[in-house]
Protein backbone atom coordinates (compact mmCIF):
# COMPACT_ATOMS: atom_id res chain seq x y z
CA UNK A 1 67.58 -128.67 4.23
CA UNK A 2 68.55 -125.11 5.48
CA UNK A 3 72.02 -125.53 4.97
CA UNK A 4 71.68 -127.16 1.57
CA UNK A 5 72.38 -125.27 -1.96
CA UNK A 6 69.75 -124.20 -3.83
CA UNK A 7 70.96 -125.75 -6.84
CA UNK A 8 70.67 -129.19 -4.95
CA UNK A 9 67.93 -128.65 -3.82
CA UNK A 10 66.57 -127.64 -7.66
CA UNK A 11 68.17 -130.64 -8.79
CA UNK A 12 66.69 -132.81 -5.96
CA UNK A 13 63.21 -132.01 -7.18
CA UNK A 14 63.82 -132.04 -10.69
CA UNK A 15 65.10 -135.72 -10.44
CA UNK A 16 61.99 -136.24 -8.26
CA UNK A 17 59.88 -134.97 -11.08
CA UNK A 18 61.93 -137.05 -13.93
CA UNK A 19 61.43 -140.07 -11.61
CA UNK A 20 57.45 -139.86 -11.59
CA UNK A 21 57.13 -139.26 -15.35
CA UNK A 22 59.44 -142.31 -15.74
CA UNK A 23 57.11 -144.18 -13.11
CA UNK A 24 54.33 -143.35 -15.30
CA UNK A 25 55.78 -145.35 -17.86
CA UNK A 26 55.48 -148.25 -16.51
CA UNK A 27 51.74 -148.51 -16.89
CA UNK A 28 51.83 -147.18 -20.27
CA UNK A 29 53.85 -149.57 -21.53
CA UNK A 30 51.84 -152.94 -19.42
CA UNK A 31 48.58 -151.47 -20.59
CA UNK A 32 49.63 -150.92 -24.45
CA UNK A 33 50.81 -154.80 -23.76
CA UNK A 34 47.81 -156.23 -21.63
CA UNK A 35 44.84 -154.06 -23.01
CA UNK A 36 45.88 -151.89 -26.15
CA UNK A 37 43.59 -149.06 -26.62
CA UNK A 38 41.29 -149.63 -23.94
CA UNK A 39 43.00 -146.88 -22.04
CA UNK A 40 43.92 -143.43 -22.81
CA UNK A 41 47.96 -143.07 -22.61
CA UNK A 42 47.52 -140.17 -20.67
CA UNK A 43 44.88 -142.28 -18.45
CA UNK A 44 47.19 -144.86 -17.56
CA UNK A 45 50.21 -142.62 -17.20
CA UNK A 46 48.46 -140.88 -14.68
CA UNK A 47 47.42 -143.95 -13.09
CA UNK A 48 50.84 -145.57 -13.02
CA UNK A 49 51.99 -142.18 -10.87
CA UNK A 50 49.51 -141.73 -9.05
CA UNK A 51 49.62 -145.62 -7.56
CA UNK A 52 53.43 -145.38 -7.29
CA UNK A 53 53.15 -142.08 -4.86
CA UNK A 54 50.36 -143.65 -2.85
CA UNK A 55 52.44 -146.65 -3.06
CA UNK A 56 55.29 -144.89 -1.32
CA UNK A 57 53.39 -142.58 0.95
CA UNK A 58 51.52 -145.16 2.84
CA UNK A 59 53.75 -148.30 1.95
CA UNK A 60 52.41 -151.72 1.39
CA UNK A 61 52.87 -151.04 -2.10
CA UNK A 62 51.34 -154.04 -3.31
CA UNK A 63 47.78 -153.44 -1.57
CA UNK A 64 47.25 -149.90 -1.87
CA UNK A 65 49.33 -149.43 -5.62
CA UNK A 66 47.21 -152.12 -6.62
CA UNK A 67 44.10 -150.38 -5.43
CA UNK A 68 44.85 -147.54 -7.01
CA UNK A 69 44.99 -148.92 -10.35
CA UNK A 70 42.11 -151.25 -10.32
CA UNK A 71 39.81 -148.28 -9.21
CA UNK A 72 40.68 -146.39 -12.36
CA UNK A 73 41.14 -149.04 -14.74
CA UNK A 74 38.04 -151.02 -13.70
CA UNK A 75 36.01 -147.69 -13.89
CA UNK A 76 37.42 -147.53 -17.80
CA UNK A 77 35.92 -151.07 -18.28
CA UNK A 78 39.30 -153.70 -17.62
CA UNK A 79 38.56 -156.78 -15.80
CA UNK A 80 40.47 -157.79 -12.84
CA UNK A 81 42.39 -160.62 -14.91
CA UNK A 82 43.21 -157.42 -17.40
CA UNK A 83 44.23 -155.09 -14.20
CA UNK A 84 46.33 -157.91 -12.69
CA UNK A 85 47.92 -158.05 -16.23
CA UNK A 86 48.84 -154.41 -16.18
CA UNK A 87 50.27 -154.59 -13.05
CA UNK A 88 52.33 -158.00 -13.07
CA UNK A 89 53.56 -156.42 -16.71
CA UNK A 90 54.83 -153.46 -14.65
CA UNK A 91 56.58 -155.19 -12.05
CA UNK A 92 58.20 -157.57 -14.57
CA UNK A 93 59.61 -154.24 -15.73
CA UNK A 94 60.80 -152.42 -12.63
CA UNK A 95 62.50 -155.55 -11.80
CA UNK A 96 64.30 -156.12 -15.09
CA UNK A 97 66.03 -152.46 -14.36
CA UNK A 98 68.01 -153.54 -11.29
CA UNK A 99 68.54 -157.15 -12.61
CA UNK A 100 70.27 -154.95 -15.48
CA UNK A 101 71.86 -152.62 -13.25
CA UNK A 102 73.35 -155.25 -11.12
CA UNK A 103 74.41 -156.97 -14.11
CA UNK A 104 76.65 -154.36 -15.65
CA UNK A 105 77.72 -152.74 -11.95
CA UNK A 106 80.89 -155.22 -11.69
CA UNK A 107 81.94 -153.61 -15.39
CA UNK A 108 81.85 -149.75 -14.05
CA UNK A 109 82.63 -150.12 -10.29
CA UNK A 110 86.46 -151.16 -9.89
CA UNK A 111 85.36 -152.64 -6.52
CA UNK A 112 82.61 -154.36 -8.03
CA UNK A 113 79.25 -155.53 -6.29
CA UNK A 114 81.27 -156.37 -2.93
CA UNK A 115 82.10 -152.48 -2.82
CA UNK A 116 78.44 -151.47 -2.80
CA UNK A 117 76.38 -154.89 -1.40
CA UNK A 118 77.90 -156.78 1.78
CA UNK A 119 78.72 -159.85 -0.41
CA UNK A 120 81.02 -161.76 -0.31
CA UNK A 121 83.70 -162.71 -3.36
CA UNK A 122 82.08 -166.05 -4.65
CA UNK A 123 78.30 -164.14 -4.25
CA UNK A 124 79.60 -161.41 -6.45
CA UNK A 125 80.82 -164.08 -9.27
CA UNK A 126 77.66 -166.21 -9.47
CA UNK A 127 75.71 -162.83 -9.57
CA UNK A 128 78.21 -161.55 -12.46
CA UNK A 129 77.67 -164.72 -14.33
CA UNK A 130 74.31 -166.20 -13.76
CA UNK A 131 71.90 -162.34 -14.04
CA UNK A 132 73.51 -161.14 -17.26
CA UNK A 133 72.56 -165.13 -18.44
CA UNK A 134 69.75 -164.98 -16.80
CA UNK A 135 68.81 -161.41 -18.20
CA UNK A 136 69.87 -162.81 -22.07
CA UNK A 137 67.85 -166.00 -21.88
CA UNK A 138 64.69 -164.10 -20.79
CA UNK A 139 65.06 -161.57 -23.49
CA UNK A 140 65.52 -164.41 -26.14
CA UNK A 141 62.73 -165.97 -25.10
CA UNK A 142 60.75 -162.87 -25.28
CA UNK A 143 61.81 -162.48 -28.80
CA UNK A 144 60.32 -166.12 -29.50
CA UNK A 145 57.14 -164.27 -29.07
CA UNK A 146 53.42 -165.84 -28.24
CA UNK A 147 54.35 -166.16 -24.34
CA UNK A 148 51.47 -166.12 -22.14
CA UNK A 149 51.52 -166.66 -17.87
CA UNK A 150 48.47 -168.07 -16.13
CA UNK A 151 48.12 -168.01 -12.78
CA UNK A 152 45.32 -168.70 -9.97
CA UNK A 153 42.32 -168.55 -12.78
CA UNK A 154 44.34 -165.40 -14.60
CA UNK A 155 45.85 -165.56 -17.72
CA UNK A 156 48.10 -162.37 -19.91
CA UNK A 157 50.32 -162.42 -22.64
CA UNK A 158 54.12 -161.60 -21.47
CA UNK A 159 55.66 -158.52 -23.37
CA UNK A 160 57.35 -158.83 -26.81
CA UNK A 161 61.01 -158.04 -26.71
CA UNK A 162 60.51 -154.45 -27.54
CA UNK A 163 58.06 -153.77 -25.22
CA UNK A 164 60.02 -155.62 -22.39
CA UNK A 165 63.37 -153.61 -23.53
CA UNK A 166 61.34 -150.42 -23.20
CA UNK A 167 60.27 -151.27 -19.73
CA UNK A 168 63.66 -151.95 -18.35
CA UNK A 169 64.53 -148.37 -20.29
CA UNK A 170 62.15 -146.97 -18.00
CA UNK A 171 63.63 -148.83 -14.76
CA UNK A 172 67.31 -147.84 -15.65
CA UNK A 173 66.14 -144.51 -16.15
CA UNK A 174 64.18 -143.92 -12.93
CA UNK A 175 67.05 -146.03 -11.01
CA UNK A 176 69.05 -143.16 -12.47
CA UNK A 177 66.97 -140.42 -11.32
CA UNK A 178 66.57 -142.04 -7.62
CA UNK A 179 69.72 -142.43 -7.01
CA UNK A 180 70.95 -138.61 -8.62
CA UNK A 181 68.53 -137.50 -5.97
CA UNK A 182 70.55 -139.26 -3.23
């Protein structure tokens, strides 16, 4: 770090910054999906952060994220099914990001996915066909509307198109920010 610019530095923590209020998103949007106005926005942004940097400080990001979460939501009155909601909602989203990402690489890398992923040729051209088909299918089905998952006793409605389109907004945008602090 000595020998690095200040701007780069500057920039390195304002990315860092962007990042978390993107990662705050996340929750935002699951709760506003899962348990609309039960929470605060500011509540749940807060908690979405907050679990993320725990998340990443002391890894295991499915245990102690989680914990995070259901300590503050359960103290505002949601259920576990309701918490587990929240937080499936938000993975959906994170993942959607990099399905998208990887989806349009091939179309702005000249290499394509081979040039950033050890892959081989046939790898990158089932990837380039079946996740953009993959991506479309679940967003039409979205738009269908009335989609609910149940598993292990729990039960949530899936997000509506728009909702699921803002989530993968978010994950683009915090990809983005991740990788500009590389």
């Amino acid at each position: 770090m000595a020998g690095a610019p200040w701007s780069s530095l500057g920039l390195a923590v304002c990315t860092t910054a962007l990042s978390f209020f993107a990662l705050s998103f996340y929750d935002v949007f699951a709760v506003r999906s899962v348990a609309r106005g039960q929470v605060p926005d500011r509540i749940t942004g807060l908690a979405g952060a907050t679990g993320t940097a725990i998340s990443n400080l002391r890894g295991f990001s499915y245990l102690t994220g989680t914990a995070v979460r259901y300590r503050i939501y359960a103290a505002l009155g949601l259920d576990l099914s309701r918490v587990a909601g929240v937080i499936a909602t938000a993975w959906v989203g994170f993942w959607l990001g990099p399905g998208l990402m990887i989806a349009v690489l091939p179309s702005f890398h000249s290499v394509g996915l081979s040039g950033v992923l050890p892959i081989g040729p046939d790898t990158e051209t089932a990837a380039g066909l079946v996740i953009p088909a993959g991506l479309a299918v679940l967003f039409l089905w979205l738009a269908r509307g009335g989609r609910r998952f149940a598993f292990g006793g729990f039960a949530f409605d899936l997000p509506h198109i728009r909702l699921a389109g803002a989530l993968t907004a978010v994950a683009v945008f915090d990809l983005t920010m991740m990788a500009a602090t590389l």
